[in-house]
C-alpha atoms as a PDB file:
ATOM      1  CA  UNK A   1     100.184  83.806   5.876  1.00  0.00           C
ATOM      2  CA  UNK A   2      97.533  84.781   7.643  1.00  0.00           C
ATOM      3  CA  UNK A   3      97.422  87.289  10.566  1.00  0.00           C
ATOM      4  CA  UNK A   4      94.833  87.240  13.757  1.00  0.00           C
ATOM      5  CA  UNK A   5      94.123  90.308  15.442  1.00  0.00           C
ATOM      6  CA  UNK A   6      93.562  89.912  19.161  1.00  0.00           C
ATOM      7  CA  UNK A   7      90.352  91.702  20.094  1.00  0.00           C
ATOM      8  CA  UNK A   8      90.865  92.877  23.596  1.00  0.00           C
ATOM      9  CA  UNK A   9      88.793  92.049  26.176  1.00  0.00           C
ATOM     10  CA  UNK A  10      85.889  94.146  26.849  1.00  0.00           C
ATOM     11  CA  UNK A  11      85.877  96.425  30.193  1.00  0.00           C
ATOM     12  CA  UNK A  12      82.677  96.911  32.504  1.00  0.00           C
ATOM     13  CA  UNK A  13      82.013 100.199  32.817  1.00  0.00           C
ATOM     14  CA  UNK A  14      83.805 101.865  35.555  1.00  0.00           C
ATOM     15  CA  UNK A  15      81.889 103.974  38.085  1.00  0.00           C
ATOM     16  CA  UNK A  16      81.733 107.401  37.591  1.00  0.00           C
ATOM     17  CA  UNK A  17      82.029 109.356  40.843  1.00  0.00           C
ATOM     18  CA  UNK A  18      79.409 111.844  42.410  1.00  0.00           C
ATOM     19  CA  UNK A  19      79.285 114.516  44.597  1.00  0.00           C
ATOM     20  CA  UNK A  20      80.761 114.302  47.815  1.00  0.00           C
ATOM     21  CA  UNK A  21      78.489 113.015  50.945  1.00  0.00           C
ATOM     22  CA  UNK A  22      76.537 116.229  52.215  1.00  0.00           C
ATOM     23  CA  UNK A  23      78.472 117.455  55.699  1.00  0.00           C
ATOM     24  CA  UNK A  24      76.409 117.142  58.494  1.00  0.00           C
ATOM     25  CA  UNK A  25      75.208 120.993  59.635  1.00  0.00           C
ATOM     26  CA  UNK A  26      77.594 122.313  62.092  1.00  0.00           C
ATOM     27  CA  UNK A  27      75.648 124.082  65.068  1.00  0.00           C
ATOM     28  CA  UNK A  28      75.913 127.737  65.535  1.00  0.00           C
ATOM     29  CA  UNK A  29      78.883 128.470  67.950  1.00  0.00           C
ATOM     30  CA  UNK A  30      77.398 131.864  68.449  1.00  0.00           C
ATOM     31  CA  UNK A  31      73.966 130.058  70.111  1.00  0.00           C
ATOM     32  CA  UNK A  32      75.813 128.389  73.493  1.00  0.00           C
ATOM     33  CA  UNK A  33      78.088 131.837  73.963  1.00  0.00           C
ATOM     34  CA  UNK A  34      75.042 134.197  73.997  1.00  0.00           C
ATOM     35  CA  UNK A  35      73.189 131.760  76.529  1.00  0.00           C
ATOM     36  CA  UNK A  36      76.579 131.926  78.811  1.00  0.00           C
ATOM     37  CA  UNK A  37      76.341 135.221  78.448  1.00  0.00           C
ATOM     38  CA  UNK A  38      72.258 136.280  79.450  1.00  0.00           C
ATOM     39  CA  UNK A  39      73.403 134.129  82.251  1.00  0.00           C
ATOM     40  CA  UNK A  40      75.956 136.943  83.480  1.00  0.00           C
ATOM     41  CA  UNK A  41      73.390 139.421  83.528  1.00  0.00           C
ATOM     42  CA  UNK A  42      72.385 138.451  86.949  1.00  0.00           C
ATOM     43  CA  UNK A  43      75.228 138.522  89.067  1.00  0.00           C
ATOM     44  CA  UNK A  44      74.124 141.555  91.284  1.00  0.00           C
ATOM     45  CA  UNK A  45      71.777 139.472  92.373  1.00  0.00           C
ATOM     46  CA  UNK A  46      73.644 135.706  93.083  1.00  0.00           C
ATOM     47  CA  UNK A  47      75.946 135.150  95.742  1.00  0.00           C
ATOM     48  CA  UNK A  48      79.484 135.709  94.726  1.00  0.00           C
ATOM     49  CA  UNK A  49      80.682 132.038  94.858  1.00  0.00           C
ATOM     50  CA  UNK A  50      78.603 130.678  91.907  1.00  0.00           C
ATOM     51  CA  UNK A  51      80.276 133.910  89.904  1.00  0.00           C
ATOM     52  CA  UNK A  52      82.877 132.030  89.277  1.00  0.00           C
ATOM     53  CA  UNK A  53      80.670 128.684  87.416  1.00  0.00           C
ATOM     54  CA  UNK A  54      78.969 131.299  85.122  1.00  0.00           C
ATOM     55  CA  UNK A  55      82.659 132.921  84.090  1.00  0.00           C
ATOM     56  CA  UNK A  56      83.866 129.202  83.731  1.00  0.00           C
ATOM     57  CA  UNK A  57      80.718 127.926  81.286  1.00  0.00           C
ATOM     58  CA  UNK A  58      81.189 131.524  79.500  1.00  0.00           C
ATOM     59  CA  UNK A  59      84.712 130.280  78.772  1.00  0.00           C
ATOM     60  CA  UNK A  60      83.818 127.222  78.091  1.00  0.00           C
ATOM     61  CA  UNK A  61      81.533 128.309  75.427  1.00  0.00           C
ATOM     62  CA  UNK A  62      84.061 130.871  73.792  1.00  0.00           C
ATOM     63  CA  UNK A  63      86.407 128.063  73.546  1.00  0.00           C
ATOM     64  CA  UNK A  64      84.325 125.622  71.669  1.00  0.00           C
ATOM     65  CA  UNK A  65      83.662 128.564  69.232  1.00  0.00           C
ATOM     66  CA  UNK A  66      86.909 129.923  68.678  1.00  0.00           C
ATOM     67  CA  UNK A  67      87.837 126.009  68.139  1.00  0.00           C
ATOM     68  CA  UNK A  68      85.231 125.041  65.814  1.00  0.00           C
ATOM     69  CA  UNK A  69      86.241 128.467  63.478  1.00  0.00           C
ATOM     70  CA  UNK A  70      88.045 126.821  61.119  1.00  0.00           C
ATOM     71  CA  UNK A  71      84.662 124.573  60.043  1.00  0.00           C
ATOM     72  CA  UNK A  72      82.520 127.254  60.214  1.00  0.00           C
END
């Protein structure tokens, strides 16, 4: 009697993985809060009803960094 032996079937090579994609560089958070900030240094000098549009984009910018500190 004779036996075969089944030869299995020959794989292509799988891929091998790489690195992961390079993230995209996050901006400084810091950059927009210290701009909303200079622009509080003047309000001695600018009538009192735009004091409230410099507090607002000050908050504004101390949100987006306290939001973003988890990717930083």
């Amino acid at each position: 009697m004779v036996t075969v032996q089944h030869q299995p079937t020959p794989q292509p090579p799988r891929p091998v993985p790489g690195p992961p994609p390079a993230a995209a560089p996050q901006p400084d958070p810091r950059a927009g809060i210290e701009e909303a900030m200079a622009a509080l240094g003047d309000l001695d000098r600018i009538p009192l009803a735009e004091h409230v549009e410099r507090f607002d984009a000050v908050h504004a910018e101390l949100t987006t960094a306290l939001s973003s500190i988890d990717k930083v």
